[in-house]
N, C-alpha and C. Protein backbone atom coordinates (compact mmCIF):
# COMPACT_ATOMS: atom_id res chain seq x y z
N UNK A 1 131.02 65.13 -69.58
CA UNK A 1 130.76 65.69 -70.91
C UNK A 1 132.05 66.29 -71.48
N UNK A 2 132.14 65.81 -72.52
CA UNK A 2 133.77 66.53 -73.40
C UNK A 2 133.13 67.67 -73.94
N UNK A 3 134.69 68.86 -73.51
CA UNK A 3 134.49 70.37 -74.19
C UNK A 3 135.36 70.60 -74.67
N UNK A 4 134.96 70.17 -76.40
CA UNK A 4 136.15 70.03 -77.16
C UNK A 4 136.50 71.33 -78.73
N UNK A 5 134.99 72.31 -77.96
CA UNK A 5 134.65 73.27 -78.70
C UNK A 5 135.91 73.87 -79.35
N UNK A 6 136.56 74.42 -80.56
CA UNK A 6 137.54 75.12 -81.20
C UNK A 6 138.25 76.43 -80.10
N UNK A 7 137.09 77.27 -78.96
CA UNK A 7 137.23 78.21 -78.76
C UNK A 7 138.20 78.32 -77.34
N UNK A 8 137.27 77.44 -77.14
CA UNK A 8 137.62 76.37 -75.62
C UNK A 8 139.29 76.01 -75.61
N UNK A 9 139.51 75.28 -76.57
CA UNK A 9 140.65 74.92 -76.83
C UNK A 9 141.39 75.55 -76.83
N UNK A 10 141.53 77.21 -77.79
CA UNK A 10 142.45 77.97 -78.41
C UNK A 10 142.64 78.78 -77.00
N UNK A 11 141.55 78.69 -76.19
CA UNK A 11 141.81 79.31 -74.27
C UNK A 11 143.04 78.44 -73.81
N UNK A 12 142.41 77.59 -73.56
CA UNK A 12 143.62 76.65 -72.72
C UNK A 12 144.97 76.59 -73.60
N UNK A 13 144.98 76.81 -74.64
CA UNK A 13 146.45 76.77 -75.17
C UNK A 13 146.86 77.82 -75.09
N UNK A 14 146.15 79.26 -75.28
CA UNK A 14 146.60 80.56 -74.83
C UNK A 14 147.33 80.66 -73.43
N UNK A 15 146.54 79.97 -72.85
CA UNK A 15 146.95 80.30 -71.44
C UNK A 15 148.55 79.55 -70.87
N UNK A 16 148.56 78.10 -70.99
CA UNK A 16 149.13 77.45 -71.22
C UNK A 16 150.16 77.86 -71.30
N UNK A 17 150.24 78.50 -72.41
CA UNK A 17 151.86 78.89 -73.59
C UNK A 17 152.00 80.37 -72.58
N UNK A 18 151.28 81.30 -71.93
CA UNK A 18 151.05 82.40 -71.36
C UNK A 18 152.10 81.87 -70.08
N UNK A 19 151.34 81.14 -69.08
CA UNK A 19 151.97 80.19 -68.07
C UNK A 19 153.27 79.72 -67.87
N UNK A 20 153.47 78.73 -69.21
CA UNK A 20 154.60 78.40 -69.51
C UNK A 20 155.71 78.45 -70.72
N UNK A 21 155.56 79.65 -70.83
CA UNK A 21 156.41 80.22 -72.18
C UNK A 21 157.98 79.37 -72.96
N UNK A 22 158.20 78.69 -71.87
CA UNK A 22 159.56 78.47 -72.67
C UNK A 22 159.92 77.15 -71.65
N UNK A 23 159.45 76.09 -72.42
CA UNK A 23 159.74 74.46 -72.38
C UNK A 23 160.13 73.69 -72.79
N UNK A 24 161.08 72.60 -72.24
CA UNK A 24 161.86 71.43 -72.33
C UNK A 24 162.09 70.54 -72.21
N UNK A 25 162.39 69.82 -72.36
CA UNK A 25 162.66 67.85 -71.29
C UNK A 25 163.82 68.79 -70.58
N UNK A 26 163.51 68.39 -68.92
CA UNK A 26 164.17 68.24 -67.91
C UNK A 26 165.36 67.33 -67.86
N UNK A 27 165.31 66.35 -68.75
CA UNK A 27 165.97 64.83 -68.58
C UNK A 27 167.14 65.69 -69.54
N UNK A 28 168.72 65.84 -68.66
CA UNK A 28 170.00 65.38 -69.28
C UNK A 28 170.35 65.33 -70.53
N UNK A 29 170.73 66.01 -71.44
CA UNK A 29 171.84 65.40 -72.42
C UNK A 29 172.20 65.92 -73.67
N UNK A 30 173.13 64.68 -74.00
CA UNK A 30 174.28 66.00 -75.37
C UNK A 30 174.06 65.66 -76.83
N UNK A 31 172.98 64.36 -76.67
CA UNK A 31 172.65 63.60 -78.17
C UNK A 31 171.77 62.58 -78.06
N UNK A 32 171.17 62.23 -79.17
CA UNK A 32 169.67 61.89 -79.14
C UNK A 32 170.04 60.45 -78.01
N UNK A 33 171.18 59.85 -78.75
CA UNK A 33 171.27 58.65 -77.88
C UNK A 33 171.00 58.79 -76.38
N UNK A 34 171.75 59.67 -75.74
CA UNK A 34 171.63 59.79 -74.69
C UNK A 34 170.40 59.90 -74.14
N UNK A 35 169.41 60.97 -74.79
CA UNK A 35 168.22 61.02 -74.59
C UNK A 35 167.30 59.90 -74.30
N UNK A 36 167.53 59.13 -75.67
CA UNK A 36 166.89 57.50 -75.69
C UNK A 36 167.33 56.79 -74.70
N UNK A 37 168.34 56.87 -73.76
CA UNK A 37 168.84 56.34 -72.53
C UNK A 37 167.85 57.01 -71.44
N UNK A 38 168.27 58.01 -71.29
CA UNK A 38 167.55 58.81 -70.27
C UNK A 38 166.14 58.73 -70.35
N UNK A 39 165.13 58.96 -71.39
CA UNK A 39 163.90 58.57 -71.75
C UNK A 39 163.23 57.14 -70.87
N UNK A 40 164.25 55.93 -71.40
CA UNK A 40 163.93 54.85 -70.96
C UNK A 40 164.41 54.99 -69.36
N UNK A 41 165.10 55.63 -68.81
CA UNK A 41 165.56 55.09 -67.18
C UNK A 41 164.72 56.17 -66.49
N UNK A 42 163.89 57.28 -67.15
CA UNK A 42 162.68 57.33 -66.43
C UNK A 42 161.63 56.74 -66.25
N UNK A 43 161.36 55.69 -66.80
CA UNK A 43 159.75 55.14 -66.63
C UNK A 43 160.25 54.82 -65.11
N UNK A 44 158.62 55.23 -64.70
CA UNK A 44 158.23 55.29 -62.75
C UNK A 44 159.77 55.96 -61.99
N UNK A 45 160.44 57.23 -62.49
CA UNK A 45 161.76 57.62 -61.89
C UNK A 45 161.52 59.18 -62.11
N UNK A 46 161.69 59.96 -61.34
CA UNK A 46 161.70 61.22 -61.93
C UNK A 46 163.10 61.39 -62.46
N UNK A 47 162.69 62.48 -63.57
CA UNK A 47 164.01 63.72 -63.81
C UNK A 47 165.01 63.53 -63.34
N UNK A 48 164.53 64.06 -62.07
CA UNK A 48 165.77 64.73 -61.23
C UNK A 48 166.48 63.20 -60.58
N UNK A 49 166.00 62.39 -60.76
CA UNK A 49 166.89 61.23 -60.37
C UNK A 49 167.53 60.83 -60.98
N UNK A 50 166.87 60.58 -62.50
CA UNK A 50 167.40 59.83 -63.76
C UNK A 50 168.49 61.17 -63.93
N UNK A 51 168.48 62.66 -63.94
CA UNK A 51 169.72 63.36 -64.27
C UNK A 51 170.60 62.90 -63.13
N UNK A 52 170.63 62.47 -62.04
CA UNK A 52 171.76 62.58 -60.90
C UNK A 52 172.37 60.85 -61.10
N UNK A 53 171.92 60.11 -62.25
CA UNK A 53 172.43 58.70 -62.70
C UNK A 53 172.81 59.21 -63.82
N UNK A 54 172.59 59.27 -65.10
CA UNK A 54 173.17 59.82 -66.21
C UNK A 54 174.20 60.47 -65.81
N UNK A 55 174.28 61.62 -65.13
CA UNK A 55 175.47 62.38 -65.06
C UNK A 55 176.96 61.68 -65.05
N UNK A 56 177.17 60.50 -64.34
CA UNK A 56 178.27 59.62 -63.73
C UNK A 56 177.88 58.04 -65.06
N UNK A 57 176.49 58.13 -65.35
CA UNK A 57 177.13 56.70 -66.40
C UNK A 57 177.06 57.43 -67.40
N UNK A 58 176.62 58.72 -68.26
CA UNK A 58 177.35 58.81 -69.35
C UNK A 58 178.92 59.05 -69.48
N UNK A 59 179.36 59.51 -68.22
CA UNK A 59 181.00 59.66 -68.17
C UNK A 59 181.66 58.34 -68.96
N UNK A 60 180.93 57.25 -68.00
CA UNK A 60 181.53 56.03 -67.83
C UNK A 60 181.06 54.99 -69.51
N UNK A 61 179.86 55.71 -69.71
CA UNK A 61 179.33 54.66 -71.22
C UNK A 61 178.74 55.72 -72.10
N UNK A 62 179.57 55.95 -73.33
CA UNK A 62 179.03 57.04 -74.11
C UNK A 62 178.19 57.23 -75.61
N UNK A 63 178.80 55.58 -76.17
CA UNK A 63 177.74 55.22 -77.33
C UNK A 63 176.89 53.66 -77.38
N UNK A 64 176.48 53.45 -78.27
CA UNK A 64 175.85 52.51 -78.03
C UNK A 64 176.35 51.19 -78.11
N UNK A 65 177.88 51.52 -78.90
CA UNK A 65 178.74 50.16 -78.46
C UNK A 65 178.94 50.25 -76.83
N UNK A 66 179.32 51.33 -76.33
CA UNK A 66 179.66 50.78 -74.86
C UNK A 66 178.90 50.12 -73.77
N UNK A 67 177.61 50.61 -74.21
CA UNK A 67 176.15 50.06 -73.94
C UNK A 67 176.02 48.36 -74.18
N UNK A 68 175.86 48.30 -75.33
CA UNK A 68 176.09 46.67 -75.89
C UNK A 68 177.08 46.13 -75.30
N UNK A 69 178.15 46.19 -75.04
CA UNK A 69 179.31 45.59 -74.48
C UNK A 69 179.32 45.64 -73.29
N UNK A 70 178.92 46.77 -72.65
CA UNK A 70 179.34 46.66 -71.29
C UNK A 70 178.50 45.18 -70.31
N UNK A 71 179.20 45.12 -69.31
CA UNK A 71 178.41 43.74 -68.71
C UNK A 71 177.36 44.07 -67.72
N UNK A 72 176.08 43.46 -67.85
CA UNK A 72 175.20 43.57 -67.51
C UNK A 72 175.34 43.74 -65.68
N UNK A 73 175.78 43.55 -64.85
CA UNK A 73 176.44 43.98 -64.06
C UNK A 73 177.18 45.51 -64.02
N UNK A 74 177.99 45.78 -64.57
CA UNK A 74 178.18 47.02 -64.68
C UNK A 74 176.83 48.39 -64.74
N UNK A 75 176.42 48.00 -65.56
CA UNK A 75 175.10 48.92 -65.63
C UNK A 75 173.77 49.12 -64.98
N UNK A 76 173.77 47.69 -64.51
CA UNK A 76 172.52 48.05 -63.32
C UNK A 76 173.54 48.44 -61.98
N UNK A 77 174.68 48.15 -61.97
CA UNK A 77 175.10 49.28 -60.88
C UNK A 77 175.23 51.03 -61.15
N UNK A 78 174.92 50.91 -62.26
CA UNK A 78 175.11 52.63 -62.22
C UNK A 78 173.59 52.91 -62.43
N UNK A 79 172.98 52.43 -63.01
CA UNK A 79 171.47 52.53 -63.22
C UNK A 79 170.42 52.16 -62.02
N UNK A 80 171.14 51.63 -60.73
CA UNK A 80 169.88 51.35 -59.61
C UNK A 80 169.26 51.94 -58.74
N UNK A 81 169.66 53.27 -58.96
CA UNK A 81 168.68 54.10 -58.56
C UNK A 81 167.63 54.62 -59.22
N UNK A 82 167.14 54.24 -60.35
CA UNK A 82 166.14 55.05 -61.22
C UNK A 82 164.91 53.79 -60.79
N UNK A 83 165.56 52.30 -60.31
CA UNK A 83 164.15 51.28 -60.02
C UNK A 83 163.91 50.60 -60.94
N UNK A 84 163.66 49.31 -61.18
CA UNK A 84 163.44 48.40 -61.72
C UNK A 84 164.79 48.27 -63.05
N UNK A 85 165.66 48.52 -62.37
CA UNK A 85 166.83 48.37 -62.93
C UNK A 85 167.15 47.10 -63.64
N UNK A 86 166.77 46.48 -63.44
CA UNK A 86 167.21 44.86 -64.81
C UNK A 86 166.50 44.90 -65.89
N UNK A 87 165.52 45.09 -65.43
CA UNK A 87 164.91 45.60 -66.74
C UNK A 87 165.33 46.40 -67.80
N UNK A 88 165.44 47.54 -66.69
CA UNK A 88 165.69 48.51 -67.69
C UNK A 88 167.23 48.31 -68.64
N UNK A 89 167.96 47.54 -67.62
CA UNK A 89 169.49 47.25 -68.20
C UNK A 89 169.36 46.20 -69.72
N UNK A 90 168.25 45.87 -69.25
CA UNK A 90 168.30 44.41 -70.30
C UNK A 90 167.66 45.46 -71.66
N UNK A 91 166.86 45.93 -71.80
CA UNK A 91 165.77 46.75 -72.65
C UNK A 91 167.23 47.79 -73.28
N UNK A 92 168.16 48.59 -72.33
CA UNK A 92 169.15 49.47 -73.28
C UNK A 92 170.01 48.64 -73.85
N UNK A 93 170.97 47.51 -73.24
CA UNK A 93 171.60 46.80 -73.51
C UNK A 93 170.87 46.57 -75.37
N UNK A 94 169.80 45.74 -75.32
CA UNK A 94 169.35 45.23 -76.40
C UNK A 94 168.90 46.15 -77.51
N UNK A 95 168.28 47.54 -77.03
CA UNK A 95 168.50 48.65 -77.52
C UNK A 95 169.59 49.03 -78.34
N UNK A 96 170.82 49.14 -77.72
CA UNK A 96 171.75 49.89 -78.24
C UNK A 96 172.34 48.76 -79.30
N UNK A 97 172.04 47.27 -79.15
CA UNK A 97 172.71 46.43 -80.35
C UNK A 97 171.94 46.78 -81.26
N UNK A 98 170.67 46.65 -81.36
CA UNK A 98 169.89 47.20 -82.53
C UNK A 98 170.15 48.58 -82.91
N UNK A 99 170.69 49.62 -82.13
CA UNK A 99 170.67 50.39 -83.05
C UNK A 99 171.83 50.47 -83.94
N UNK A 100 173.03 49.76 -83.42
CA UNK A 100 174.36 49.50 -84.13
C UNK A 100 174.26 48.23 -85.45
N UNK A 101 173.57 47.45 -84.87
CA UNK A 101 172.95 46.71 -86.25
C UNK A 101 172.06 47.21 -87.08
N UNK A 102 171.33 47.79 -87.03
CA UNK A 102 170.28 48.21 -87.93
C UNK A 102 170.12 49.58 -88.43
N UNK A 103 171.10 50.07 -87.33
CA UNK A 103 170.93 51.69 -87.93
C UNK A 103 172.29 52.44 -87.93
N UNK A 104 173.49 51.53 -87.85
CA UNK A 104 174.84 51.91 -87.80
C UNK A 104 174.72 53.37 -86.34
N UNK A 105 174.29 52.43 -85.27
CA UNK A 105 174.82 53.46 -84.13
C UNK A 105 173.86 54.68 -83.89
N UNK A 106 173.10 54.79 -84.87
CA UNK A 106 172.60 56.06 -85.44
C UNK A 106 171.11 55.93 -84.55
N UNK A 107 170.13 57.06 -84.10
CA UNK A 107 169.23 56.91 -83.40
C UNK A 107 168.10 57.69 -84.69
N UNK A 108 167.18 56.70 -84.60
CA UNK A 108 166.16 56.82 -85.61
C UNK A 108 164.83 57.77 -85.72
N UNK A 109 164.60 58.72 -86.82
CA UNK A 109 163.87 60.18 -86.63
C UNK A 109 162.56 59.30 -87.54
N UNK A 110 162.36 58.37 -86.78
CA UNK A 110 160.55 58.38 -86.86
C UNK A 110 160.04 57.38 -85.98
N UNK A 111 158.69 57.18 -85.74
CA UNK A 111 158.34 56.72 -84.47
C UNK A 111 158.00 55.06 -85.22
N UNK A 112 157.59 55.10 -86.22
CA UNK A 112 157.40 53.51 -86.43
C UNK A 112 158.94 52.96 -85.92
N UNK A 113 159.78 53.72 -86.57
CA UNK A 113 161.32 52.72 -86.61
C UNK A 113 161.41 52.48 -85.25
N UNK A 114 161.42 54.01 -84.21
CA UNK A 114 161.67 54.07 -82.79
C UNK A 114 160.56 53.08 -81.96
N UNK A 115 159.54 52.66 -82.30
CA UNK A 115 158.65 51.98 -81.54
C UNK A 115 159.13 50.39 -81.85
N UNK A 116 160.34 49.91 -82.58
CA UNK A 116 160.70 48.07 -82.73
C UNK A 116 161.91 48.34 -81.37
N UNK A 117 162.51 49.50 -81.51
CA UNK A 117 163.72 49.13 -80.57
C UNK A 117 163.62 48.87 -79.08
N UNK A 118 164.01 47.89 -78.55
CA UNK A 118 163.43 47.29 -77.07
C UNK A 118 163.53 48.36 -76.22
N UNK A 119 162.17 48.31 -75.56
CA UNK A 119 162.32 49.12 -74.55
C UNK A 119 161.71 50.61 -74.34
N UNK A 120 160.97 50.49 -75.95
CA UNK A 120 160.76 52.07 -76.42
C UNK A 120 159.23 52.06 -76.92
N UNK A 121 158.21 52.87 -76.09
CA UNK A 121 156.93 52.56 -76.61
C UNK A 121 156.66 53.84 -77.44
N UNK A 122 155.65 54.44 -77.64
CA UNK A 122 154.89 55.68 -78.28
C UNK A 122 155.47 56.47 -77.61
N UNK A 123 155.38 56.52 -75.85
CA UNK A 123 156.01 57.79 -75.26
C UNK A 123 157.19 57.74 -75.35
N UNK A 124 157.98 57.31 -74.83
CA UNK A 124 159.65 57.61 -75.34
C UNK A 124 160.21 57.96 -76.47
N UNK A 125 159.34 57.69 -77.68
CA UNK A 125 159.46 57.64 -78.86
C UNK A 125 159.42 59.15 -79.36
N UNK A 126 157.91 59.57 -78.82
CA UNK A 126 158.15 60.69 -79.28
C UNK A 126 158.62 61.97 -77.97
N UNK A 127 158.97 61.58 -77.22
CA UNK A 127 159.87 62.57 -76.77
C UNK A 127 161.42 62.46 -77.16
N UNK A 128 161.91 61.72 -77.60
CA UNK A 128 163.01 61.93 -78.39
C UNK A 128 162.77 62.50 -79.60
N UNK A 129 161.55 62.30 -80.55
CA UNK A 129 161.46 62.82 -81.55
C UNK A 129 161.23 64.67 -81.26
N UNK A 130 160.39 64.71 -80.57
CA UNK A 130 160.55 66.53 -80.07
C UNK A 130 161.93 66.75 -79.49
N UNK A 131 162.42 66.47 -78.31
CA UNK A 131 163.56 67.38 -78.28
C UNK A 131 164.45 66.90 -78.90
N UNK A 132 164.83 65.97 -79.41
CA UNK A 132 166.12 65.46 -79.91
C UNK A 132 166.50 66.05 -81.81
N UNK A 133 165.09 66.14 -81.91
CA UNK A 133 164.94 66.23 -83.28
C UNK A 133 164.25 67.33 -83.67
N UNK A 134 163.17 67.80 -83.48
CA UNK A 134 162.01 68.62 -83.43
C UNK A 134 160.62 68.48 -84.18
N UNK A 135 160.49 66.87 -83.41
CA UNK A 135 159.74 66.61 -84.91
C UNK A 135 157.80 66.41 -83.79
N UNK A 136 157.25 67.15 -84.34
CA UNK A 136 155.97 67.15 -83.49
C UNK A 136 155.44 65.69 -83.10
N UNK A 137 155.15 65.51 -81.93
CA UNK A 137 154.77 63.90 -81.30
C UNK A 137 153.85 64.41 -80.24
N UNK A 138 153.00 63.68 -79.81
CA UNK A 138 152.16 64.06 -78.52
C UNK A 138 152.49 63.04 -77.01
N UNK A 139 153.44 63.38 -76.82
CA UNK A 139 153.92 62.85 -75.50
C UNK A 139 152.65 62.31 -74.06
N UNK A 140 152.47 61.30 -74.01
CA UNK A 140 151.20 61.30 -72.98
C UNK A 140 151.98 60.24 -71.54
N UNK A 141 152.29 60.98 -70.82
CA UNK A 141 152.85 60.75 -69.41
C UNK A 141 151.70 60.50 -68.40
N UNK A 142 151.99 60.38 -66.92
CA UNK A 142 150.50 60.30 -66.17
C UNK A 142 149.65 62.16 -66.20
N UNK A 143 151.08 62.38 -66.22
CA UNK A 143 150.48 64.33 -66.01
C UNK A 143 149.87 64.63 -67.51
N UNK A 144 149.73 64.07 -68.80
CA UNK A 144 148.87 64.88 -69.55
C UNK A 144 147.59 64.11 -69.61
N UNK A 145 148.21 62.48 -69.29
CA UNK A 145 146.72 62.15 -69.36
C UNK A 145 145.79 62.31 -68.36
N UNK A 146 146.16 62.61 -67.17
CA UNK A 146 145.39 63.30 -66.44
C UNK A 146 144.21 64.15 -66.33
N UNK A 147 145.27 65.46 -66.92
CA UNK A 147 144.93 66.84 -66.88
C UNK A 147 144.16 66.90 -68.10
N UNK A 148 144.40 65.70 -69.11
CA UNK A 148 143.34 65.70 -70.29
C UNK A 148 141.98 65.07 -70.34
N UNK A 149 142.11 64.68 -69.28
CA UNK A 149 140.57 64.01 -68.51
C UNK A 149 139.99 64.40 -67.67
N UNK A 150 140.91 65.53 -67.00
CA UNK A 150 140.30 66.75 -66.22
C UNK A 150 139.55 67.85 -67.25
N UNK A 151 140.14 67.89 -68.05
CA UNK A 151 139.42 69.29 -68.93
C UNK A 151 138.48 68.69 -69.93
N UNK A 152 138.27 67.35 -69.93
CA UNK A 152 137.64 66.80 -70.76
C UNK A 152 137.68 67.08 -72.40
N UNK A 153 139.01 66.56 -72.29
CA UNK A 153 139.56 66.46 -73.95
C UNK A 153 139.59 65.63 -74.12
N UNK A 154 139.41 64.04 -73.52
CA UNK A 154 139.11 63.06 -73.84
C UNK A 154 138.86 62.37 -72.62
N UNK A 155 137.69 61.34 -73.01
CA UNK A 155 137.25 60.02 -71.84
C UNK A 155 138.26 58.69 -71.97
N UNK A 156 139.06 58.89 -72.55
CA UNK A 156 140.16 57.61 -72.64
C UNK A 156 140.85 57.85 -70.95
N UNK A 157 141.56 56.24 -71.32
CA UNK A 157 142.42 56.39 -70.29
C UNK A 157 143.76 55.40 -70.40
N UNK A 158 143.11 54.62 -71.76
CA UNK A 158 144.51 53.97 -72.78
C UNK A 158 145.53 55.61 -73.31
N UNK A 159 146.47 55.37 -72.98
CA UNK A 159 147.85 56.52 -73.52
C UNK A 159 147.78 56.55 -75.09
N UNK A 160 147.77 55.58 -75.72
CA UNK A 160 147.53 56.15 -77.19
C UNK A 160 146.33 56.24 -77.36
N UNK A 161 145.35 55.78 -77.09
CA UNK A 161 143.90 56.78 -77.27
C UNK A 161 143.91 58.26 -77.05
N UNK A 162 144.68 58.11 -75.92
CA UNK A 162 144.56 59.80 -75.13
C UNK A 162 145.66 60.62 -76.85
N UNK A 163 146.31 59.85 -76.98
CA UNK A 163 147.36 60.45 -78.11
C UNK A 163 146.62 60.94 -78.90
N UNK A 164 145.77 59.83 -79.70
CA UNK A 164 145.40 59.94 -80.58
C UNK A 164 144.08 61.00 -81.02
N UNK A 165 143.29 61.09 -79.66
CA UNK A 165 142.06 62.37 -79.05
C UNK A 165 142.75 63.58 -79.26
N UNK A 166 144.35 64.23 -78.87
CA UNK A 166 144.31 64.65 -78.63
C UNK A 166 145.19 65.21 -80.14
N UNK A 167 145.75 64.76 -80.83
CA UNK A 167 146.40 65.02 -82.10
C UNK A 167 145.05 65.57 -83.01
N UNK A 168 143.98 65.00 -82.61
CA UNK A 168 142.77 65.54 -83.63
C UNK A 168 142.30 67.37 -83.04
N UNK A 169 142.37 67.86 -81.95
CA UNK A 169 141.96 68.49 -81.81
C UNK A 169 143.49 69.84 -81.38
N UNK A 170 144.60 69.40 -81.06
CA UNK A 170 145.97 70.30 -81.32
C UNK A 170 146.66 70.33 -82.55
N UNK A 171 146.74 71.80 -82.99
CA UNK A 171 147.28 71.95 -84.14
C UNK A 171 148.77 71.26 -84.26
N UNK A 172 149.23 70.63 -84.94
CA UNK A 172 150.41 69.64 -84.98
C UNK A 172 151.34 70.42 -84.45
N UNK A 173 151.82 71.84 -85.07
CA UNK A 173 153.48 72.49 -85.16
C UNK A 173 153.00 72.71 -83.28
N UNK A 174 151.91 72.53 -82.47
CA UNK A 174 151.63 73.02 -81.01
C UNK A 174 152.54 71.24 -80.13
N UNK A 175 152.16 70.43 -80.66
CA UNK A 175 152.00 69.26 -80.37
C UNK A 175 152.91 69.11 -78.95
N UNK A 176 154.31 69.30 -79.76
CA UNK A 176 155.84 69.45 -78.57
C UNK A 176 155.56 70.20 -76.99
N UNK A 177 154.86 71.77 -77.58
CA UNK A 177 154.96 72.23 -76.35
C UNK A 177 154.00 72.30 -75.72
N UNK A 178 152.77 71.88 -76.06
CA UNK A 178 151.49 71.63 -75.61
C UNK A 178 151.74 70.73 -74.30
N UNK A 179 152.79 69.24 -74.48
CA UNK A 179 152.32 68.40 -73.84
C UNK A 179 153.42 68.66 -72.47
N UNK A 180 154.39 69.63 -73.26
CA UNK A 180 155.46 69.67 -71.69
C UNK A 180 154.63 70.66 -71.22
N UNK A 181 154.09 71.68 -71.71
CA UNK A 181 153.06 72.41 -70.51
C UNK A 181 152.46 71.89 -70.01
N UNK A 182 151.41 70.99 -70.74
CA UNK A 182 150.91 69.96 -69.16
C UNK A 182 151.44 68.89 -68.42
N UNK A 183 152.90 69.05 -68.57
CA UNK A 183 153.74 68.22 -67.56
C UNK A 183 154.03 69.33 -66.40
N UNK A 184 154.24 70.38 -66.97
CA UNK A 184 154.82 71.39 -66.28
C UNK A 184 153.83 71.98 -65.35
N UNK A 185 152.52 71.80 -65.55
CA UNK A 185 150.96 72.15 -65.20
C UNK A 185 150.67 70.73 -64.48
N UNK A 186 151.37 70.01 -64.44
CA UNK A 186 150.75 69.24 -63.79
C UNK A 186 151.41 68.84 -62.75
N UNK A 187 152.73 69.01 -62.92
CA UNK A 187 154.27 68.93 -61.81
C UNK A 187 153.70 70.49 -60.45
N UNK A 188 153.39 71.40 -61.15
CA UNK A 188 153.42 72.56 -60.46
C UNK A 188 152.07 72.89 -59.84
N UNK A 189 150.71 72.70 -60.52
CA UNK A 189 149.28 73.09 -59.89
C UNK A 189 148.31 71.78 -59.88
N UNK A 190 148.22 71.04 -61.41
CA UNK A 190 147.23 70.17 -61.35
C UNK A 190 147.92 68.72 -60.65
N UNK A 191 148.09 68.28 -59.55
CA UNK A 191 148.69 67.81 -59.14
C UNK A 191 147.45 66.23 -58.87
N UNK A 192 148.05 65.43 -59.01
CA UNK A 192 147.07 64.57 -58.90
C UNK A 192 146.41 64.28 -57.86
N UNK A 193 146.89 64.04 -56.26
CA UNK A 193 146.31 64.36 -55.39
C UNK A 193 145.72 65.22 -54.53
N UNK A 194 146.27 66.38 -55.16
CA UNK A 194 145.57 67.73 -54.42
C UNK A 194 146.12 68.28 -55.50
N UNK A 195 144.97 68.92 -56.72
CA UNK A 195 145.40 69.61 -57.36
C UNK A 195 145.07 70.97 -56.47
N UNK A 196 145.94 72.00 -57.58
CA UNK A 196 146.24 73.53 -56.68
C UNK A 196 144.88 74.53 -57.37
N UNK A 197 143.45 74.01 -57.14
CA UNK A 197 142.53 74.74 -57.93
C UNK A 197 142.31 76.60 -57.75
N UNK A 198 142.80 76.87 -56.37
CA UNK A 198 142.54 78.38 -56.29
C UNK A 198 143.68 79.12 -57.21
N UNK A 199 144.84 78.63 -57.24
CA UNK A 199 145.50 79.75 -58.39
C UNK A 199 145.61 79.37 -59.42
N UNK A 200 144.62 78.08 -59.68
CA UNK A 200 144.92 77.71 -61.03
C UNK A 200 144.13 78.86 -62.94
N UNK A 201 145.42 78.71 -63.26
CA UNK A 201 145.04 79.64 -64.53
C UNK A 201 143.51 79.08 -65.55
N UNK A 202 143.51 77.65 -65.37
CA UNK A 202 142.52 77.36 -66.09
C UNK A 202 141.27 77.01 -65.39
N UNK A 203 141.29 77.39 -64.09
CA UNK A 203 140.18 77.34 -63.27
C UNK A 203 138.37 77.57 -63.93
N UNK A 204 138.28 78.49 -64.81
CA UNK A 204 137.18 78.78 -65.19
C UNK A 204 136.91 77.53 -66.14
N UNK A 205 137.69 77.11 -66.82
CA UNK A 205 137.67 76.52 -67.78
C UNK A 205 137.49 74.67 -67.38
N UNK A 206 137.62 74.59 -66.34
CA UNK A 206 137.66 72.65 -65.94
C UNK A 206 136.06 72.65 -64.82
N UNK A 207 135.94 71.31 -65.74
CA UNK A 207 134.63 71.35 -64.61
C UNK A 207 134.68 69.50 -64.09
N UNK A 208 135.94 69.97 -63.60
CA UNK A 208 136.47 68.64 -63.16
C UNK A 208 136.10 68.43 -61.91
N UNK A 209 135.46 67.36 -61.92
CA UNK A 209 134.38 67.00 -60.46
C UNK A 209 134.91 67.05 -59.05
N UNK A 210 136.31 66.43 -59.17
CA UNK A 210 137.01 66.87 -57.83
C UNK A 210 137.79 68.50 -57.59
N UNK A 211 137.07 69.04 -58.59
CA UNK A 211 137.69 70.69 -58.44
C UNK A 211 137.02 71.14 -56.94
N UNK A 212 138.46 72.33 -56.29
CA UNK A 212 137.73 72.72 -54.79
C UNK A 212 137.84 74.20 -55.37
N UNK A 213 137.02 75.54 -54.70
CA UNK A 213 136.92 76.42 -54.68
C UNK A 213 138.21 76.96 -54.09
């Protein structure tokens, strides 16, 4: 059963923001581009990996010409630790020509534009648009859609459904830090295989079937 009551809600975001007062992307960097790099060489990579690769290839590749140019070889050697590295080489590579063709180099502040460039779906999209920019997006990773099917804010389990459930019922200017708290809530207590239910802050509030006492 979804508890999607106004009151309900304005709890868990109290708490939330209480919990985790002051949030960020974890992921590296000095400009949106970079971001849009880093964004993409996390899918299935954590953070902390994708920062300990960035650190040594942004030295080495810093705009999106060097990106485009550099040889495909070059970059999945600096990129093969984040996993499924050709991919991902082929997706920035093609990335960064489009953004030098189409947007003179420049990295693009809306999500229709950001959702043509290879490699870049809804989520990447709008997490560049929050931190890079500050522009409200609802970021849906495995940790919010999770924890948003734990609290029953929505029965989806498509990522833009879950987006889209969840933009109707969070006040927009919340949107940004709403969703890194439940990354951050979900990295730290609601954990997918053993979530941490005895100290959890929203304990009263989930009547999530695999909850333990």
């Amino acid at each position: 059963m979804l508890k999607k009551n106004k009151d309900r809600i304005a709890i868990i975001r109290k708490i939330l923001k209480a919990t985790f007062p002051n949030v960020k992307t974890r992921l590296r960097y000095r400009n949106p581009f970079e971001l849009l790099v880093a964004t993409i060489l996390s899918a299935q990579c954590t953070d902390k990996q994708v920062n300990s690769v960035t650190k040594d290839l942004f030295n080495k590749l810093k705009t999106p010409e060097d990106f485009a140019h550099a040889s495909i070889e070059t970059i999945e050697k600096l990129i093969r630790p984040t996993g499924f590295f050709r991919n991902k080489t082929r997706n920035i590579r093609k990335c960064a020509a489009r953004l030098i063709e189409k947007y003179n180099g420049d990295v693009p502040k809306t999500l229709d534009e950001l959702v043509t460039l290879p490699g870049v779906g809804r989520k990447t999209a709008n997490v560049v648009l929050g931190a890079a920019f500050g522009i409200p997006g609802i970021v849906v990773d495995t940790h919010v859609a999770r924890i948003s099917k734990r609290l029953g804010l929505t029965e989806n389990h498509d990522p833009i459904k879950i987006e889209f459930d969840l933009m109707k019922i969070i006040p927009k200017n919340e949107w940004n830090d709403l969703c890194l708290q439940l990354i951050y809530f979900g990295r730290s207590v609601c954990k997918a295989r053993k979530p941490g239910c005895s100290p959890c802050p929203l304990y009263d509030l989930c009547d999530f079937e695999g909850k333990t006492s």
